[in-house]
Protein backbone atom coordinates (compact mmCIF):
# COMPACT_ATOMS: atom_id res chain seq x y z
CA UNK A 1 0.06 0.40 -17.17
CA UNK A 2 0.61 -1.55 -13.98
CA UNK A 3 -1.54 -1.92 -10.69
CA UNK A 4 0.34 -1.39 -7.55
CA UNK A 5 -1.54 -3.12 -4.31
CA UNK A 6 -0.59 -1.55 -1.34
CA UNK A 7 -1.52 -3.60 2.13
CA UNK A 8 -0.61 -1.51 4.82
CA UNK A 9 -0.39 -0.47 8.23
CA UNK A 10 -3.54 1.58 9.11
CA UNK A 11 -1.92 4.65 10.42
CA UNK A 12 0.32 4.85 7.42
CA UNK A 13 -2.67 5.89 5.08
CA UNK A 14 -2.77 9.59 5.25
CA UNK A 15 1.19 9.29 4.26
CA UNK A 16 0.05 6.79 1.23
CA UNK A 17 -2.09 8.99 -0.22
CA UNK A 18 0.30 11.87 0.26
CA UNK A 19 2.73 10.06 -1.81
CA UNK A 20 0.11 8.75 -5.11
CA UNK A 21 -0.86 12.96 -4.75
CA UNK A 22 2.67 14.27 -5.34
CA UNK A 23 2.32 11.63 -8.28
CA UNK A 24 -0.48 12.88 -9.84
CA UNK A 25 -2.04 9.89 -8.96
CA UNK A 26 -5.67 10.44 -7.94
CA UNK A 27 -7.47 7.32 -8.57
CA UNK A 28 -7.63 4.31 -6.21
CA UNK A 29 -9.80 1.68 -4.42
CA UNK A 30 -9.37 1.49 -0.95
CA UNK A 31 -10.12 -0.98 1.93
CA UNK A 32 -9.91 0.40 5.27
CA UNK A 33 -9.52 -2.78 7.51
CA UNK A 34 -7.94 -6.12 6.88
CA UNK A 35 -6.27 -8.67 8.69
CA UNK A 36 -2.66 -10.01 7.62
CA UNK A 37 0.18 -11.16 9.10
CA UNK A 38 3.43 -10.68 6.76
CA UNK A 39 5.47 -12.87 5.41
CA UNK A 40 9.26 -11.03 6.85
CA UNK A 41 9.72 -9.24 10.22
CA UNK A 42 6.77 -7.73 12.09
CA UNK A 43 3.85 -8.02 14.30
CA UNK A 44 0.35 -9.68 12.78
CA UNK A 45 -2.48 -7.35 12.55
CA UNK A 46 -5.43 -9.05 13.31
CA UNK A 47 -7.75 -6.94 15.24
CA UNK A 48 -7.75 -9.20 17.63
CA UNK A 49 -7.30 -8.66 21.69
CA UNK A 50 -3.58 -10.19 21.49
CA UNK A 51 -2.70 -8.14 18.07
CA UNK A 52 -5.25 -5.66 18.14
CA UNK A 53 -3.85 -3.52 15.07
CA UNK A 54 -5.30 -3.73 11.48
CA UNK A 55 -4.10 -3.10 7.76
CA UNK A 56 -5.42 -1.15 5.26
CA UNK A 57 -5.17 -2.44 1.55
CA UNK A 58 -5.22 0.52 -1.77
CA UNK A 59 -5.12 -0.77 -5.18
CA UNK A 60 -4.58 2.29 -8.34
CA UNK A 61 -3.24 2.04 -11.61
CA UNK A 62 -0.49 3.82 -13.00
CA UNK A 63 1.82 4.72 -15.81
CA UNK A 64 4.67 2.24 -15.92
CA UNK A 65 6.93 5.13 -15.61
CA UNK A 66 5.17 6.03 -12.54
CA UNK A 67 5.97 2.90 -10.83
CA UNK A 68 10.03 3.38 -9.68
CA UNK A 69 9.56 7.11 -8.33
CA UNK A 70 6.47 5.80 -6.59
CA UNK A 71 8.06 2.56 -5.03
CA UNK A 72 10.97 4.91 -3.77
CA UNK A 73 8.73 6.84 -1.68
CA UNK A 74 7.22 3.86 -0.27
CA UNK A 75 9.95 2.48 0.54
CA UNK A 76 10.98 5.38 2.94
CA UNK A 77 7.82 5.16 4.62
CA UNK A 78 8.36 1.70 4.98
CA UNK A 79 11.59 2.37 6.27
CA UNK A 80 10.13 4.59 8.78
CA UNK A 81 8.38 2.28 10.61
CA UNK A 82 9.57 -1.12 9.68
CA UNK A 83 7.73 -3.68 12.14
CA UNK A 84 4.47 -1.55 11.26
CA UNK A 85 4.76 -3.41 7.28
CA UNK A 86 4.16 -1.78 3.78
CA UNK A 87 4.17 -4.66 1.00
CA UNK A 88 3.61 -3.04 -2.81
CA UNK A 89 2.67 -5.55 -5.34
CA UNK A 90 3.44 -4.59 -8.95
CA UNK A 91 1.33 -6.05 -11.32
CA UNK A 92 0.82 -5.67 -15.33
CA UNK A 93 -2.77 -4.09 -15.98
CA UNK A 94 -4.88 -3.95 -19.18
CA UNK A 95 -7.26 -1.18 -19.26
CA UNK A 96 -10.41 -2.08 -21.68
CA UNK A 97 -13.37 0.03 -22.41
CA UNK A 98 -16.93 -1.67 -21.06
């Protein structure tokens, strides 16, 4: 299993959730604004009056087998709308029962 954290470009999050859904993915934890600048190309997001824009940040946890097919489609969003930013990190997740 593997988490994928999504930070993201606020108007890309009806798109992101389009994507997980043609996944099957249906679980996630979402925050609707955050501030970020990125570490490439790109404008901060800071909600600010001089960069008045904001991220969004969605965590969910998927099959490892998930993650490739999933990243692809990211990536064309990305690609869409590359000064906007959409930065995936893949991490290895444990699930344990409480």
């Amino acid at each position: 299993m593997k988490a994928l954290f999504i930070a993201f470009y606020q108007a890309f999050y009806e798109e992101i959730l389009e994507i997980l859904n043609k996944h099957q993915i249906t679980g996630y934890t979402f925050w609707e604004e955050v501030r970020g600048s990125g570490s490439r190309d790109g404008e901060p997001h800071l909600g600010t009056h001089a960069w008045p824009a904001l991220n969004s940040v969605l965590i969910t946890f998927v099959p490892n087998e998930s993650v490739d097919p999933i990243m692809e489609d990211l990536k064309v969003l990305d690609e869409s709308a590359p000064k906007q930013g959409l930065r995936v990190f893949v991490l290895n997740a444990e699930e344990r029962t409480v």
